[in-house]
C-alpha atoms as a PDB file:
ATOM      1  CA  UNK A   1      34.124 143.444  61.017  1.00  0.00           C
ATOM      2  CA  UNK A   2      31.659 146.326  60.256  1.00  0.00           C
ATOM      3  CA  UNK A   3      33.035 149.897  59.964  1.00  0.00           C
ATOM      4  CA  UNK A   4      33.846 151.142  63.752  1.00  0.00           C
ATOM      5  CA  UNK A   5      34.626 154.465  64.707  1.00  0.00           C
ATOM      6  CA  UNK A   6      37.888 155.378  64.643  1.00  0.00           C
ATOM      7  CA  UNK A   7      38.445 158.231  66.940  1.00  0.00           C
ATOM      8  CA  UNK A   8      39.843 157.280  70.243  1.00  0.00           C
ATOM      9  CA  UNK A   9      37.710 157.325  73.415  1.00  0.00           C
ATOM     10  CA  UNK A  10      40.034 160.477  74.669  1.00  0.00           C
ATOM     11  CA  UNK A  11      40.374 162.448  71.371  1.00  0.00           C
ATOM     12  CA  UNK A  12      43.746 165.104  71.712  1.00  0.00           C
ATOM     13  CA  UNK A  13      44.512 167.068  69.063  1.00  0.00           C
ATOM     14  CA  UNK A  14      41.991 169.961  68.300  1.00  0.00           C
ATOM     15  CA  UNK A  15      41.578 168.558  65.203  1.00  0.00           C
ATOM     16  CA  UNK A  16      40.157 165.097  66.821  1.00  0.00           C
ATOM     17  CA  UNK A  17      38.298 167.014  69.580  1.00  0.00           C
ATOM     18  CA  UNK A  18      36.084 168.813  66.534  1.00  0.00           C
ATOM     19  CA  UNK A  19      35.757 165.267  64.597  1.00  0.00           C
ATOM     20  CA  UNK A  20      34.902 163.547  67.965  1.00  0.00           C
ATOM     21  CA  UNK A  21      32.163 166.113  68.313  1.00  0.00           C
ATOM     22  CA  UNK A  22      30.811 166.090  65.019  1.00  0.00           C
ATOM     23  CA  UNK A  23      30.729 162.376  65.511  1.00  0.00           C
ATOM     24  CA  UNK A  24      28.742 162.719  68.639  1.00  0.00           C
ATOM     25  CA  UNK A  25      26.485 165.530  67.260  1.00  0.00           C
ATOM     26  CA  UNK A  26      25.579 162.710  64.578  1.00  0.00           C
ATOM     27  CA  UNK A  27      24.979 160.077  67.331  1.00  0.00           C
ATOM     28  CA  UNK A  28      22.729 162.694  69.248  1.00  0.00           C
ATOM     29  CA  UNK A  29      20.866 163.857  66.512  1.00  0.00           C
ATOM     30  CA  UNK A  30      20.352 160.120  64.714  1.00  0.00           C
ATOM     31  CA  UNK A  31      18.909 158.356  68.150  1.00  0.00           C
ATOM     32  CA  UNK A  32      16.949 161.232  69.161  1.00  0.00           C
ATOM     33  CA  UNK A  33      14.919 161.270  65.312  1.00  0.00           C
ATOM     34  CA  UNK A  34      14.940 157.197  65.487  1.00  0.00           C
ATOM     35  CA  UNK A  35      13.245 157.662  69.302  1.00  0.00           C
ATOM     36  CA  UNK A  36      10.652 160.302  68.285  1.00  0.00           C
ATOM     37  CA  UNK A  37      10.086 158.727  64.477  1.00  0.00           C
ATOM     38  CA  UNK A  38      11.078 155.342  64.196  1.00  0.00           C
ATOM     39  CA  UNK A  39      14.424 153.846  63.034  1.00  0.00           C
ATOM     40  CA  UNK A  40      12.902 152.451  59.749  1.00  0.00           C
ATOM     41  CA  UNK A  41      10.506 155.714  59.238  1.00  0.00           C
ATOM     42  CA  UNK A  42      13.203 158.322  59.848  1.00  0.00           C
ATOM     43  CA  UNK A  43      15.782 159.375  56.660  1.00  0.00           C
ATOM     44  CA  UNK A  44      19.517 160.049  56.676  1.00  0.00           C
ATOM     45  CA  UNK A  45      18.270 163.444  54.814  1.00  0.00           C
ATOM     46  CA  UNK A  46      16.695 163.896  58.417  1.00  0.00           C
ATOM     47  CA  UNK A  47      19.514 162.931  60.374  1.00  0.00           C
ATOM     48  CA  UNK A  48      22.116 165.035  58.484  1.00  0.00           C
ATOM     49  CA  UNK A  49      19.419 168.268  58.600  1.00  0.00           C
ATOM     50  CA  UNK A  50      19.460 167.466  62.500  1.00  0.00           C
ATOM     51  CA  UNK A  51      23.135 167.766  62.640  1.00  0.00           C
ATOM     52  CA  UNK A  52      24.065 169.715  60.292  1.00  0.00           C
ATOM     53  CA  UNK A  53      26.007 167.971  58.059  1.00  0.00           C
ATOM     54  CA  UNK A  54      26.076 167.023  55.097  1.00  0.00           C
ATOM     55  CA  UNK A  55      25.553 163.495  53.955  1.00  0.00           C
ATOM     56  CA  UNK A  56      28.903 163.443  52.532  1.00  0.00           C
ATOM     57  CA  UNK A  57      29.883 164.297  56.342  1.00  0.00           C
ATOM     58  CA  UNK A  58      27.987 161.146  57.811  1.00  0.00           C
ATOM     59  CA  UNK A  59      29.237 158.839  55.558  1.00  0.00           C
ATOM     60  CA  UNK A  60      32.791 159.941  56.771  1.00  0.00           C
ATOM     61  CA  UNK A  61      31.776 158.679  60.185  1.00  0.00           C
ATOM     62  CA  UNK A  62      29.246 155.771  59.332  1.00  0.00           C
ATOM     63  CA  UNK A  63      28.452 153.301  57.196  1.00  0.00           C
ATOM     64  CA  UNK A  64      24.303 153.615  57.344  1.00  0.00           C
ATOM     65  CA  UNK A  65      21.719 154.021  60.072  1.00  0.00           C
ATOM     66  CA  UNK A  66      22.626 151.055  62.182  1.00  0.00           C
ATOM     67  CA  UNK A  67      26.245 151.987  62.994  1.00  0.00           C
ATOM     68  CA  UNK A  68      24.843 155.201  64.440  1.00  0.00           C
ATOM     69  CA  UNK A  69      22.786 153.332  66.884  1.00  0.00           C
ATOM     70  CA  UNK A  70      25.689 151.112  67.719  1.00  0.00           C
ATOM     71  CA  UNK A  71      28.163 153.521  67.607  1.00  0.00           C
ATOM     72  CA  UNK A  72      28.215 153.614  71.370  1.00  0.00           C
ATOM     73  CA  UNK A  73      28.382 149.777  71.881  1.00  0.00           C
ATOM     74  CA  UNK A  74      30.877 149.424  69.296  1.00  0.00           C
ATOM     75  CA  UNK A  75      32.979 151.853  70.826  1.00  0.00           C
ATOM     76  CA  UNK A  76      33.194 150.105  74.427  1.00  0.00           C
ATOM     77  CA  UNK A  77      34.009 146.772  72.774  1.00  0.00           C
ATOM     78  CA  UNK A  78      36.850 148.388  70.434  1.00  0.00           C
ATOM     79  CA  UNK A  79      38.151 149.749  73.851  1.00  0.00           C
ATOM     80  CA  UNK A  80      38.091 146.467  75.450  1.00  0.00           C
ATOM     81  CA  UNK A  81      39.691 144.815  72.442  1.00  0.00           C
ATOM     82  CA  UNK A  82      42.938 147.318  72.811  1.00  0.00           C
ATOM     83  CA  UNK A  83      42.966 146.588  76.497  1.00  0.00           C
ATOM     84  CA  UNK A  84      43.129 142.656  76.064  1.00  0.00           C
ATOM     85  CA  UNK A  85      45.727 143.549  73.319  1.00  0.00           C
ATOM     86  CA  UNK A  86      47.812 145.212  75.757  1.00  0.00           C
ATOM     87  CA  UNK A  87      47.533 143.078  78.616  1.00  0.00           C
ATOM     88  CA  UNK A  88      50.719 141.118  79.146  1.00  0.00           C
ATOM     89  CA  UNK A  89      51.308 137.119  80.041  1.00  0.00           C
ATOM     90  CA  UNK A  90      50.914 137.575  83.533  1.00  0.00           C
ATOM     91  CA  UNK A  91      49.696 134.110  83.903  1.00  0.00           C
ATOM     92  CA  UNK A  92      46.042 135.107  85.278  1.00  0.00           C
ATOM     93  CA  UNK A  93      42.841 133.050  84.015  1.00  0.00           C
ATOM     94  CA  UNK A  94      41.418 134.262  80.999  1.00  0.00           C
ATOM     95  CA  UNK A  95      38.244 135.008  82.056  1.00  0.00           C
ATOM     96  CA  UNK A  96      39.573 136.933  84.559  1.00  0.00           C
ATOM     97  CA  UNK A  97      41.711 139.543  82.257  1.00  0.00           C
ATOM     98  CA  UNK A  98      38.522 139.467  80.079  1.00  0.00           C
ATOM     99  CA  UNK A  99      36.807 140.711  82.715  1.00  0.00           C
ATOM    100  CA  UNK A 100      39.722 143.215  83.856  1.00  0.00           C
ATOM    101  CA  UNK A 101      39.505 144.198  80.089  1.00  0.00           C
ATOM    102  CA  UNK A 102      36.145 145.093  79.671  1.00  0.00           C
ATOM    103  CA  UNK A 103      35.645 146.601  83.432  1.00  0.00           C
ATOM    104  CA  UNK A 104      38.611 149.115  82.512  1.00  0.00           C
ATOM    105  CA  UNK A 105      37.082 150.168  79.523  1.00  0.00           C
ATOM    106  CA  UNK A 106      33.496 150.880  81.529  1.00  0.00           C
ATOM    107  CA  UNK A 107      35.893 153.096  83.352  1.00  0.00           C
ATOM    108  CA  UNK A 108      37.780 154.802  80.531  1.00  0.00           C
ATOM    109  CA  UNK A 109      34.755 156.022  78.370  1.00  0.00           C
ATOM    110  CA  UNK A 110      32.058 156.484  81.265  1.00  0.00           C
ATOM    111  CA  UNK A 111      30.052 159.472  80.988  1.00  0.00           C
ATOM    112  CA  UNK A 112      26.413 160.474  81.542  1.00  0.00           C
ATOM    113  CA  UNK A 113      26.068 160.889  78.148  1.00  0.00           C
ATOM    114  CA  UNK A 114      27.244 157.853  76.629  1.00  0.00           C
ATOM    115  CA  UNK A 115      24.992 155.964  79.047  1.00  0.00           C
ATOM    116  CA  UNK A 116      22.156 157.522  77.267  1.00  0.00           C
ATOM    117  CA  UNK A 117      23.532 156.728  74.507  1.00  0.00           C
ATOM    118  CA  UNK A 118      23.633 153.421  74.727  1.00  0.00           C
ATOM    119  CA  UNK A 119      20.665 152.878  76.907  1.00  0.00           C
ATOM    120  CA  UNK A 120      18.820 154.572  73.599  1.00  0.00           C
ATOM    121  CA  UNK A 121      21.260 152.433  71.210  1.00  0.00           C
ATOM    122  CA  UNK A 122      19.707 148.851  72.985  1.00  0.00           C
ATOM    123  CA  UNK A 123      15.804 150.207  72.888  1.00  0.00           C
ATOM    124  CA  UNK A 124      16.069 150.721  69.470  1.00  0.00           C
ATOM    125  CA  UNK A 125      18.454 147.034  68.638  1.00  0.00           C
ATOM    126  CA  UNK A 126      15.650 145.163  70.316  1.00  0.00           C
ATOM    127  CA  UNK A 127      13.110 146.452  67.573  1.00  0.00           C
ATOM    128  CA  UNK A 128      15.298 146.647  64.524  1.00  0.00           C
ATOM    129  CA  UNK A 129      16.615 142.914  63.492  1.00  0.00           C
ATOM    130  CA  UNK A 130      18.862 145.056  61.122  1.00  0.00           C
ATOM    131  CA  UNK A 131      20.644 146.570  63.932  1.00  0.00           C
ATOM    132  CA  UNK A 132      20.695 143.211  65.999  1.00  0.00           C
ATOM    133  CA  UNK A 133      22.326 141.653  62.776  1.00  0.00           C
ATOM    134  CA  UNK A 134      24.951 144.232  62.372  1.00  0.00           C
ATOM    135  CA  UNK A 135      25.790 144.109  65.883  1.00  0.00           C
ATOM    136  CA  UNK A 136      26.202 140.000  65.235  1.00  0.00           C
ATOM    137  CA  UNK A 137      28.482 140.811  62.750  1.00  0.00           C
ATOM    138  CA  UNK A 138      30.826 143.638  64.515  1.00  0.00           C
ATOM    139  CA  UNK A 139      30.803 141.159  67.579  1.00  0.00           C
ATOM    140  CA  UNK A 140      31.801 138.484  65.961  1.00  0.00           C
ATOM    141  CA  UNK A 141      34.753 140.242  64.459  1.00  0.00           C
ATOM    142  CA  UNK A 142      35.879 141.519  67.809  1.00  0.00           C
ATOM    143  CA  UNK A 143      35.715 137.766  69.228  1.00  0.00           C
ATOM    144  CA  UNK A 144      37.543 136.741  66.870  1.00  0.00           C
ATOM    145  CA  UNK A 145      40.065 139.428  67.030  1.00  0.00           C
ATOM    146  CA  UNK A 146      40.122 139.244  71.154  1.00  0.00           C
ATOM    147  CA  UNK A 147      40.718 135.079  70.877  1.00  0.00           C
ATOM    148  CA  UNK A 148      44.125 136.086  68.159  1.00  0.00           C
ATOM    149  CA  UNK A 149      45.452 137.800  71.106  1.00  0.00           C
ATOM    150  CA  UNK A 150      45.301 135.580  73.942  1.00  0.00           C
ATOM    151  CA  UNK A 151      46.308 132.795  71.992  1.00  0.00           C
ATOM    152  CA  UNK A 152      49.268 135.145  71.149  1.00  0.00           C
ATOM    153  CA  UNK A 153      49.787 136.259  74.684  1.00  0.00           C
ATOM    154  CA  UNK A 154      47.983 134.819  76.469  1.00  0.00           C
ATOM    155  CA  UNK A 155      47.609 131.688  76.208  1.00  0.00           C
ATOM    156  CA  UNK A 156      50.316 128.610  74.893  1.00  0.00           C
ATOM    157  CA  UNK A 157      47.733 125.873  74.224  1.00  0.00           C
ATOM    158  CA  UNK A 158      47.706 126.710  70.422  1.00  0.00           C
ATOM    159  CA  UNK A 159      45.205 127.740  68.054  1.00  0.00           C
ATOM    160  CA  UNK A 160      42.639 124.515  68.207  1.00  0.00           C
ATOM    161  CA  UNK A 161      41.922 125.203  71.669  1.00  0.00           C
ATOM    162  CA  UNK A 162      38.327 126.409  72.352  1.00  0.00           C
ATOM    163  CA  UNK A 163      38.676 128.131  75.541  1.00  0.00           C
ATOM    164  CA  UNK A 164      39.734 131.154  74.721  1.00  0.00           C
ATOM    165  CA  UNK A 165      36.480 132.259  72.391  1.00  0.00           C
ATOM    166  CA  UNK A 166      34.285 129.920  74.522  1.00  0.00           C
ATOM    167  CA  UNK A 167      35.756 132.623  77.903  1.00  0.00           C
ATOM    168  CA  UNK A 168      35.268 135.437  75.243  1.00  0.00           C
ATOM    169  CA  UNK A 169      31.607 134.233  74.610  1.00  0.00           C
ATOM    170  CA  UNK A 170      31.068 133.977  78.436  1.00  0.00           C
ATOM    171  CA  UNK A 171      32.087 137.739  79.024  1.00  0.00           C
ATOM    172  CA  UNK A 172      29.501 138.982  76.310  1.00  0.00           C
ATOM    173  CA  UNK A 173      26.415 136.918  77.331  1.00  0.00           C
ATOM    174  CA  UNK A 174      27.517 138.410  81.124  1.00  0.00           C
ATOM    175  CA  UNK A 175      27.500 141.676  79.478  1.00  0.00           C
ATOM    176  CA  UNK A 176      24.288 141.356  78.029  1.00  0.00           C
ATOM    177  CA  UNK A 177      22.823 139.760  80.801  1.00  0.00           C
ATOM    178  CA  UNK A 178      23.350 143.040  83.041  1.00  0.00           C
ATOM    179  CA  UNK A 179      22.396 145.271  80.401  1.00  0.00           C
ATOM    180  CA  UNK A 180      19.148 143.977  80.094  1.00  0.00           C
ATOM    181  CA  UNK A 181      18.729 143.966  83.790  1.00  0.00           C
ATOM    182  CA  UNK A 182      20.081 147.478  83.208  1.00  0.00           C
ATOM    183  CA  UNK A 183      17.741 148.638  80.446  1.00  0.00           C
ATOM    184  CA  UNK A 184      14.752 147.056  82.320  1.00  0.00           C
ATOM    185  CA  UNK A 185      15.340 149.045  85.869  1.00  0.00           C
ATOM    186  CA  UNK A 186      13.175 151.982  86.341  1.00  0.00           C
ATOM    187  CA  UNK A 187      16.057 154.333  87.926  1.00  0.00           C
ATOM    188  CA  UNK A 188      18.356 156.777  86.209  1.00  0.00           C
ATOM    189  CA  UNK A 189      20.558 155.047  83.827  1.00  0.00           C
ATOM    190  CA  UNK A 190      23.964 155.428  84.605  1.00  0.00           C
ATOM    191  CA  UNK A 191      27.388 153.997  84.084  1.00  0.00           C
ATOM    192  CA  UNK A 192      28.391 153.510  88.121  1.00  0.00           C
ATOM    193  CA  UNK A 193      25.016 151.141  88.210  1.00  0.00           C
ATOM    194  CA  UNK A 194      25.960 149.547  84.871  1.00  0.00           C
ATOM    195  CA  UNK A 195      29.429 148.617  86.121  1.00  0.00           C
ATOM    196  CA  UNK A 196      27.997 147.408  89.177  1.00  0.00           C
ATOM    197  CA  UNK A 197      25.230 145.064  87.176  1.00  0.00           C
ATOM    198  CA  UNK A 198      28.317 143.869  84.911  1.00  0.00           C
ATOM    199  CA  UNK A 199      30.045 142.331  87.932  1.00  0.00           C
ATOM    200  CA  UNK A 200      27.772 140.707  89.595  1.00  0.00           C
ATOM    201  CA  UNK A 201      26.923 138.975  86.099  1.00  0.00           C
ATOM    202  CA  UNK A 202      30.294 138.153  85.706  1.00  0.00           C
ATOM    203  CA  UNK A 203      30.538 136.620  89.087  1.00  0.00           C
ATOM    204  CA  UNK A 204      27.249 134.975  88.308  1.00  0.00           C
ATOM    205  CA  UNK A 205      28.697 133.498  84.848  1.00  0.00           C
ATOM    206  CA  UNK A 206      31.386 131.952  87.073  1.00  0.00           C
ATOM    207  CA  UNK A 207      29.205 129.800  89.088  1.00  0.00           C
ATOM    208  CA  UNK A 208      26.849 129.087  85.764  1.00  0.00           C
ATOM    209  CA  UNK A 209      28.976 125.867  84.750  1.00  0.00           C
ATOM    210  CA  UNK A 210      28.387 124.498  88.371  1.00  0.00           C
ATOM    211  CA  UNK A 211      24.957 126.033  89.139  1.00  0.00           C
ATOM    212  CA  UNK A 212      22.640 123.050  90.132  1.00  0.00           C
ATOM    213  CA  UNK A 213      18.540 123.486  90.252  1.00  0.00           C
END
């Protein structure tokens, strides 16, 4: 997988409160410059002067320019990922504790800001195929990682058995079904109407393999 943050969505110490917002200060700073200048036109030179830091600072907390912009993406789907780790054999449907999964980690990192965050974050992915292929790449990685533990927990049918990616694959195309219905709505972006959008498309993705025209 691509480098992820690795401060937790509820930072404690004092220590990870001030690297949490240095990290965010970063995140601020980078999507505001790529907004105003351009992702491609705008420098990390730029970024760090915006924030403050020094370059030897960013790189502590990203790999490049595109895991700034998907910093706040990758951080909901590393949530999610620890969720469906924890979530015991309780014998419900996959799909289902996918969905459980990803819905309780909506709830645990919802703020105002990280909605404009990542409202900025897909604006900017759907004019940069760098950041669209990096994205690829960290979401494959988390697939993978999510279908390990529900065959481990999960599910008994052993690793040859499809439906556990093929459920994970269904979750992220409901995802990013409502966020584009998200991104494209005229209103104030926030998180209540994104968790909203997310279950109707996952109810919606649950009628898809029977949906006749």
């Amino acid at each position: 997988m691509s480098s992820a943050p690795s401060e937790s969505a509820h930072p404690t110490s004092l220590r990870e409160q001030k690297k949490q917002r240095t990290r965010d200060t970063l995140i601020d700073a980078a999507l505001r410059l790529f907004q105003e200048q351009g992702f491609a036109e705008t420098t990390l030179d730029e970024v760090c002067a915006s924030a403050e830091v020094s370059k030897r600072t960013f790189f502590r907390y990203f790999a490049g320019k595109e895991d700034v912009v998907l910093a706040p993406s990758h951080e909901l789907w590393l949530v999610f990922l620890h969720e469906v780790q924890a979530a015991g054999p309780e014998g419900a449907p996959v799909f289902k504790t996918l969905q459980q999964a990803l819905l309780a980690a909506l709830d645990q990192i919802a703020t105002p800001q990280w909605a404009e965050r990542i409202n900025a974050a897909r604006l900017l992915a759907q004019a940069s195929p760098s950041i669209t292929a990096q994205n690829l790449k960290f979401c494959d990685g988390i697939s993978g990682e999510t279908a390990r533990a529900l065959r481990c927990g999960l599910d008994p049918a052993g690793p040859e058995d499809l439906r556990p990616r093929l459920a994970q694959d269904l979750l992220v195309a409901a995802f990013h079904s409502a966020m584009e219905q998200w991104t494209r709505h005229s209103g104030p972006k926030t998180c209540a109407d994104l968790r909203l959008r997310v279950q109707e498309a996952f109810v919606a993705a649950a009628q898809a393999t029977t949906y006749s025209a």
